[in-house]
Protein backbone atom coordinates (compact mmCIF):
# COMPACT_ATOMS: atom_id res chain seq x y z
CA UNK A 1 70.38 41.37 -157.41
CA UNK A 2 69.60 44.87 -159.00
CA UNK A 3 65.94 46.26 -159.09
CA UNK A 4 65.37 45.98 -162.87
CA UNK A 5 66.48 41.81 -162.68
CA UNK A 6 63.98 41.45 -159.85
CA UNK A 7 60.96 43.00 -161.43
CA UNK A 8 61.71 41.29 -164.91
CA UNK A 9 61.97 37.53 -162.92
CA UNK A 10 58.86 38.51 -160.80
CA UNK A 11 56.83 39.05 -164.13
CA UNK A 12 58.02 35.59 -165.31
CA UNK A 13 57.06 34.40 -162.34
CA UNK A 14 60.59 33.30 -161.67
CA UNK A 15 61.81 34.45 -158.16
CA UNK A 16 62.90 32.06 -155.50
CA UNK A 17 61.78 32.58 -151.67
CA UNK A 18 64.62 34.53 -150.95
CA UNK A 19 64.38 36.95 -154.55
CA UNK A 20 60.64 37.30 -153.58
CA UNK A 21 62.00 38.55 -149.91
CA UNK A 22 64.01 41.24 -151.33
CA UNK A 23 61.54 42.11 -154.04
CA UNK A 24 58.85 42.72 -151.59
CA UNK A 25 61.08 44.81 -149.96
CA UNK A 26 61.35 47.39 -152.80
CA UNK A 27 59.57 50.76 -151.83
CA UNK A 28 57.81 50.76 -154.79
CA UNK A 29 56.42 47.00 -154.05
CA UNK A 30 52.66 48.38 -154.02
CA UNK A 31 52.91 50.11 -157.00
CA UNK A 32 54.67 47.76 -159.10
CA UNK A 33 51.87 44.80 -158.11
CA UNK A 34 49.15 47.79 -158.83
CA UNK A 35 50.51 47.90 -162.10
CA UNK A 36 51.12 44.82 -162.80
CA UNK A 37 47.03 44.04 -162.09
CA UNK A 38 46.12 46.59 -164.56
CA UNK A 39 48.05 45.37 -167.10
CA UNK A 40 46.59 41.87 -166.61
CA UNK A 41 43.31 43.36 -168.25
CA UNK A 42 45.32 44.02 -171.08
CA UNK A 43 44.33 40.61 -172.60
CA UNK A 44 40.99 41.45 -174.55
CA UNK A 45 40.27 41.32 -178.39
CA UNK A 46 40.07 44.67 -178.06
CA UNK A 47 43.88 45.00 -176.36
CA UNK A 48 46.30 48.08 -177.83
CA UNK A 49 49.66 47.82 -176.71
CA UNK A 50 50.33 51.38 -177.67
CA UNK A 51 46.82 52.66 -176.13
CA UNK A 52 47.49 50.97 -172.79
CA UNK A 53 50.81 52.34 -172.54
CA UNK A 54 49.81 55.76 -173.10
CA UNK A 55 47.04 55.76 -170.92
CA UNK A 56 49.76 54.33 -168.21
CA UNK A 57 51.79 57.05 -168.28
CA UNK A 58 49.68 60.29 -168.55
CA UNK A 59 48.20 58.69 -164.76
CA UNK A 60 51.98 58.38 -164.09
CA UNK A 61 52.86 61.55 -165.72
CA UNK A 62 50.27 63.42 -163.69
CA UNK A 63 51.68 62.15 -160.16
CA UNK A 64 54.78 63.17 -160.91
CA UNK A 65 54.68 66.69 -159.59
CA UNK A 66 53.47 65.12 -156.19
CA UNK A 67 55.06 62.16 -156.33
CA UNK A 68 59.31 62.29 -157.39
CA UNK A 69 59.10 58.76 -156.47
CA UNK A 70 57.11 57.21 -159.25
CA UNK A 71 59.96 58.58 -161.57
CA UNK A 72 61.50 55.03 -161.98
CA UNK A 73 57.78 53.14 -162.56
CA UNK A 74 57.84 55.17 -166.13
CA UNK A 75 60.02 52.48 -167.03
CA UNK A 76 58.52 49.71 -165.13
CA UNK A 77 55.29 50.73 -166.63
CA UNK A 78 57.01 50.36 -170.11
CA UNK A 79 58.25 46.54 -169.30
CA UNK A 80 54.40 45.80 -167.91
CA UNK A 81 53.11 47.03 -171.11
CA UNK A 82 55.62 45.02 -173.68
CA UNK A 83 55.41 42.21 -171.53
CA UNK A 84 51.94 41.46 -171.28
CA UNK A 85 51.52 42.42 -174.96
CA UNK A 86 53.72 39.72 -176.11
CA UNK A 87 51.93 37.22 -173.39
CA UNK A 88 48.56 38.32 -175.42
CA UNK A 89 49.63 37.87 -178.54
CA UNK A 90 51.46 34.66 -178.43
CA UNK A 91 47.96 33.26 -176.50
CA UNK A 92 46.60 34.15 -179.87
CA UNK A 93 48.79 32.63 -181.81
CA UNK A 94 46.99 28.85 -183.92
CA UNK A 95 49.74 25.86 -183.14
CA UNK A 96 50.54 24.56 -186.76
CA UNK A 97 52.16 21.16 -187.20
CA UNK A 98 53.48 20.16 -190.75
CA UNK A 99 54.93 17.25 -192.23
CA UNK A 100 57.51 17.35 -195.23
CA UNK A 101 57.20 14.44 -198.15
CA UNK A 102 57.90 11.16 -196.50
CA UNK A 103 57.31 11.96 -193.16
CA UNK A 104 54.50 11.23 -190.90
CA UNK A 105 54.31 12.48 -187.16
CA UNK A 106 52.41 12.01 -183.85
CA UNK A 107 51.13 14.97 -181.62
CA UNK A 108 48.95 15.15 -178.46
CA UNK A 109 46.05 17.74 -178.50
CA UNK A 110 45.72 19.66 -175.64
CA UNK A 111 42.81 17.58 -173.84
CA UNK A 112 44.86 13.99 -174.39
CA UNK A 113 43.44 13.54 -177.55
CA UNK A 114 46.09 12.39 -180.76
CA UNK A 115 46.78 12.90 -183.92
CA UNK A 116 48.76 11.24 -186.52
CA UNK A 117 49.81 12.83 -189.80
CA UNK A 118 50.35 11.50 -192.47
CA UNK A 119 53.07 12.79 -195.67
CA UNK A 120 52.84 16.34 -196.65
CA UNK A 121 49.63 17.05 -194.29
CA UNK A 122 49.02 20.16 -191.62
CA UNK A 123 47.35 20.21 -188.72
CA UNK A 124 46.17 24.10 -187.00
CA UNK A 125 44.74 24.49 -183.57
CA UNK A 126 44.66 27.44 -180.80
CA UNK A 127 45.51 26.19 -177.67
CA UNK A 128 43.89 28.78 -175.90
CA UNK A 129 40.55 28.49 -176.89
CA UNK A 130 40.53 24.69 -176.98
CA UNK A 131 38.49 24.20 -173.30
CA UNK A 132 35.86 26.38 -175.13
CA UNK A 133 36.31 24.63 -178.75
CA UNK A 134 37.97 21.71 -179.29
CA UNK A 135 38.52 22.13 -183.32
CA UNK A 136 41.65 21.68 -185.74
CA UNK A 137 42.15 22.29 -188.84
CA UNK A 138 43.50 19.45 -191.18
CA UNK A 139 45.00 19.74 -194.77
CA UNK A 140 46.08 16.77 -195.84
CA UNK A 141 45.37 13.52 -193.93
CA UNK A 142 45.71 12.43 -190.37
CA UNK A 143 44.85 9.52 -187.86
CA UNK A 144 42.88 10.72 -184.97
CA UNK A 145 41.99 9.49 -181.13
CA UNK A 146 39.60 11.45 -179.31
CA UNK A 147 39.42 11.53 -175.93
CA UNK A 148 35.80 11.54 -174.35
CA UNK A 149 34.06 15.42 -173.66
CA UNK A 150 32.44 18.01 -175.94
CA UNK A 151 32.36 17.48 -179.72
CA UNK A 152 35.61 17.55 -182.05
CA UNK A 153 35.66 18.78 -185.43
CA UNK A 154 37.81 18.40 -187.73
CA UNK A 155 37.65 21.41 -190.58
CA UNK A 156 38.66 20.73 -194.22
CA UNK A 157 38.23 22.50 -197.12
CA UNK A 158 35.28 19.45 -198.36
CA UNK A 159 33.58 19.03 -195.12
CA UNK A 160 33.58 18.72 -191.13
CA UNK A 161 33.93 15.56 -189.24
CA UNK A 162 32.14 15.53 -185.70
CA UNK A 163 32.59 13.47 -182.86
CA UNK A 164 32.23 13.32 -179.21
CA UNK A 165 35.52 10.37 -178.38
CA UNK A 166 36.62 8.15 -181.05
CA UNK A 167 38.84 7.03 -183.92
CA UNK A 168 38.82 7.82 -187.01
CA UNK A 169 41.00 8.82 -190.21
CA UNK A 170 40.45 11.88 -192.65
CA UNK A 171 41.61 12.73 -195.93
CA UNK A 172 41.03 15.18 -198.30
CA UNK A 173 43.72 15.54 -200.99
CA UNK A 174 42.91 17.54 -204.62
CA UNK A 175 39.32 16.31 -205.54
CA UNK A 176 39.27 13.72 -203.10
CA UNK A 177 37.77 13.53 -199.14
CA UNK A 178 37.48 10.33 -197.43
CA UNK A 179 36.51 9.27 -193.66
CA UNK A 180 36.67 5.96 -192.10
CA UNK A 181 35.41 5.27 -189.14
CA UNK A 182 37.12 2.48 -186.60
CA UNK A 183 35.34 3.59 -183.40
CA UNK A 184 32.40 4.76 -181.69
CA UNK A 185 30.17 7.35 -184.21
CA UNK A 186 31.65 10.13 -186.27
CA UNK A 187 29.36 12.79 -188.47
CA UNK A 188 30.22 13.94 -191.72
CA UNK A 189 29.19 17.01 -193.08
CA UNK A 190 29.60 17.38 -196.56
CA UNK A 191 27.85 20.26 -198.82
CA UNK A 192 25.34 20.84 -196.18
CA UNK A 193 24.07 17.46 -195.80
CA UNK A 194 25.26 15.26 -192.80
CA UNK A 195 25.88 11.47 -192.77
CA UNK A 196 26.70 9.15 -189.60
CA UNK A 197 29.32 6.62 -189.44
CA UNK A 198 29.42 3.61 -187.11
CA UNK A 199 32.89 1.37 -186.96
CA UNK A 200 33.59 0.35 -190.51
CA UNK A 201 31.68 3.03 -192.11
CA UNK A 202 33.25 4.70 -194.86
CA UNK A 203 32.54 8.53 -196.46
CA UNK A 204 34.25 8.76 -199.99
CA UNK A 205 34.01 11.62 -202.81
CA UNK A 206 35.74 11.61 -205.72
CA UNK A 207 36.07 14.41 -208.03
CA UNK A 208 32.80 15.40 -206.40
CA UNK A 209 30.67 11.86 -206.72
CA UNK A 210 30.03 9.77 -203.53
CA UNK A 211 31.53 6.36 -203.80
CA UNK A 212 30.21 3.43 -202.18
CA UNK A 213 33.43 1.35 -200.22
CA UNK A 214 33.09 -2.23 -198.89
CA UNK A 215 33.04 -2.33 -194.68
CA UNK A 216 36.34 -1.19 -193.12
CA UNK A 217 37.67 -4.65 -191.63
CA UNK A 218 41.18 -3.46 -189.65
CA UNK A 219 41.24 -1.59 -186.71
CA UNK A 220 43.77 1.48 -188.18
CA UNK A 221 44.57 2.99 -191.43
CA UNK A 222 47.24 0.98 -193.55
CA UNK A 223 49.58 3.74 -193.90
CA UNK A 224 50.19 3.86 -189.78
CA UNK A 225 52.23 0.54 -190.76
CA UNK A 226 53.84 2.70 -193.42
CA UNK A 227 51.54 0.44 -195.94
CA UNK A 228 49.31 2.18 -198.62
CA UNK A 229 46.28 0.36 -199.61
CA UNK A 230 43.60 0.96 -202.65
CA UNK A 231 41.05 -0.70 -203.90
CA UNK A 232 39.01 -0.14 -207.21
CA UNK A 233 41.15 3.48 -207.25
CA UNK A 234 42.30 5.78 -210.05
CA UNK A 235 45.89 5.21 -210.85
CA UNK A 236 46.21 8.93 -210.80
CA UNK A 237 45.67 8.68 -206.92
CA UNK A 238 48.14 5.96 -206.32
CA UNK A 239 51.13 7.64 -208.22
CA UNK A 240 49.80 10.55 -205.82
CA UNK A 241 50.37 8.87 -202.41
CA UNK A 242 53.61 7.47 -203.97
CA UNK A 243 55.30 10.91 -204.48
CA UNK A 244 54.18 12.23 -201.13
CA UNK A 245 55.89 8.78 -199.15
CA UNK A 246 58.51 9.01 -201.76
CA UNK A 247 59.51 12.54 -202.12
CA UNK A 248 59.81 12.03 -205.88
CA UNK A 249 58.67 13.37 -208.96
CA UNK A 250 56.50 10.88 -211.28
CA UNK A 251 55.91 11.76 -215.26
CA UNK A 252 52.87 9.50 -216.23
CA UNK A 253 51.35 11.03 -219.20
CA UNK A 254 52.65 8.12 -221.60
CA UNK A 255 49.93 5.80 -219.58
CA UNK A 256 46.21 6.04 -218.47
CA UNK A 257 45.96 7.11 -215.01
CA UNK A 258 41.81 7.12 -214.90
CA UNK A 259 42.70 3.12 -214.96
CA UNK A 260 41.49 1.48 -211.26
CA UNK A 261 43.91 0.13 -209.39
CA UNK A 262 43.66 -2.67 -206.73
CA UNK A 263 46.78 -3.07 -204.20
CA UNK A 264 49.33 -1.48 -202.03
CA UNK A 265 53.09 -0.35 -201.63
CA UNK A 266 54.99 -0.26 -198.91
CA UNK A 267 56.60 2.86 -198.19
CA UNK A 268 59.83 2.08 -196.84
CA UNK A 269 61.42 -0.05 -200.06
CA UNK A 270 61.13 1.97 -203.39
CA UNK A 271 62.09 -0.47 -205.59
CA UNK A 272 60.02 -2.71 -204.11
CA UNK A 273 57.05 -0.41 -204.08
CA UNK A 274 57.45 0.62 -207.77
CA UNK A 275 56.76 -3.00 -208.91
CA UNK A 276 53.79 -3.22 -206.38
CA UNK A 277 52.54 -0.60 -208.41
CA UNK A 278 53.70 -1.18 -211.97
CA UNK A 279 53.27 -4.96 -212.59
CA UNK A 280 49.30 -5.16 -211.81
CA UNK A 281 48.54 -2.73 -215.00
CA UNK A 282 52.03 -4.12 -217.05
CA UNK A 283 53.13 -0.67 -216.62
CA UNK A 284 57.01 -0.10 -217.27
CA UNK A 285 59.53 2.47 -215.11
CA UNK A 286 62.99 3.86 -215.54
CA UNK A 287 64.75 6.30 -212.94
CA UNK A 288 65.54 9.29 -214.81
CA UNK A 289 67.45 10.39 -211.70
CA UNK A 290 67.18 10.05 -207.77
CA UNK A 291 63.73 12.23 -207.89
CA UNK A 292 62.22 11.37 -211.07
CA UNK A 293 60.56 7.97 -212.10
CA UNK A 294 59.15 7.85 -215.70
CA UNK A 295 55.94 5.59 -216.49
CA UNK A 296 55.26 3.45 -219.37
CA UNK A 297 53.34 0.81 -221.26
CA UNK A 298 55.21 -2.35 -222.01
């Protein structure tokens, strides 16, 4: 195996017993694991790819009239450099989960925790720093089992949701933030003030005005059985939820959407789930095509 394949499988931490044999073997062994060291502290905030590597060769450049040798570590020095820049900056890097219209999906946090999205939601955590800070991001709405440990937040743009190991849903759509609590105790923080949940505990605004909810009586969210439930809710939030389970476009300025709406749809049976929501207001719909649904009065 040439030198340069060695060197690039030791730094991925790739070499069999044999590979490691031979690459120990190089004359330039010492060097190469001297560099490689210094190059390690390359992963600060304060890291400069460019910096790093100049610094590494004027110390090479200035052995080189003593030391012919070192001629070929300019190179390896070069490799150390890119390499552990890219290992820094992809460290860095937030993990971002997204779900498209209609689609809901399941991902384990780094410390065995889950979470469940639902329809066009995001989810945004750093895997690096989680040990430190176990924190994500949500936009959107999501289902989530904490494992036991420090505290969890959950960031949205309307408040934080704190726990230590639970369950728990969160949603916070246009003008809209909800929490439900099914187990254990979950904090809300919410324009600076704080409120605790216990199991069946619900935190609702709406357009900015806390709403009281009846006691949570199921163990899950509705919508992890692909079912969507309201109760005493603006229309304008049900036709809402139906276009992001739908993936479909619905014109409803010919009806009142400020009306409260009591029920559910299924998300798996449009047809179905129109008249779920349609008959309890005697509301009327036409398919103007495969993506838009019109909205009446009879």
């Amino acid at each position: 195996m040439k030198r340069e394949e060695l060197i690039t499988k030791w730094l991925d931490d790739e070499l069999n017993s044999d590979e490691l044999k031979a690459f120990k073997a190089l004359e330039d062994y010492s060097e190469l694991v001297k560099l490689s060291d210094s190059a390690k502290r390359f992963t600060t905030p304060e890291y400069n790819s460019d910096i790093e590597l100049q610094l590494v060769m004027q110390k090479i450049d200035a052995s080189k009239s003593h030391n012919n040798w070192l001629k070929p570590l300019v190179g390896v020095a070069a490799i150390l450099t890119i390499f552990f820049g890219v290992r820094y900056y992809n460290t860095t890097l937030d993990t971002e989960i997204h779900t498209l219209a209609s689609e809901k999906t399941s991902i384990e946090l780094p410390d065995a925790s889950s979470a469940t999205l639902n329809a066009l939601s995001s989810l945004k955590f750093n895997n690096n720093r989680w040990t430190n800070k176990r924190e994500v991001r949500l936009e959107g709405e999501a289902f989530f089992k904490v494992a036991k440990g420090s505290n969890f937040d959950v960031v949205t743009d309307d408040g934080i949701v704190s726990v230590l190991g639970t369950e728990f849903n969160v949603k916070q759509r246009h003008n809209f933030f909800e929490v439900v609590c099914y187990e254990g105790l979950v904090g809300v923080t919410h324009v600076g003030n704080t409120t605790k949940l216990k199991p069946g505990d619900s935190y609702v605004i709406l357009n900015g005005k806390l709403i009281v909810k009846e006691k949570e009586a199921k163990n899950s969210p509705s919508w992890l059985q692909n079912v969507s439930y309201f109760k005493s809710m603006p229309f304008k939030e049900v036709v809402a939820e139906f276009e992001r389970q739908y993936n479909v476009i619905i014109t409803s300025e010919f009806v009142d959407t400020t009306l409260l709406f009591t029920g559910n749809f299924k998300h798996d049976d449009m047809d179905l789930a129109l008249k779920s929501i349609t008959l309890p207001l005697n509301l009327k719909y036409s398919l103007k095509n495969d993506s838009t649904i019109l909205l009446s009065s009879e």
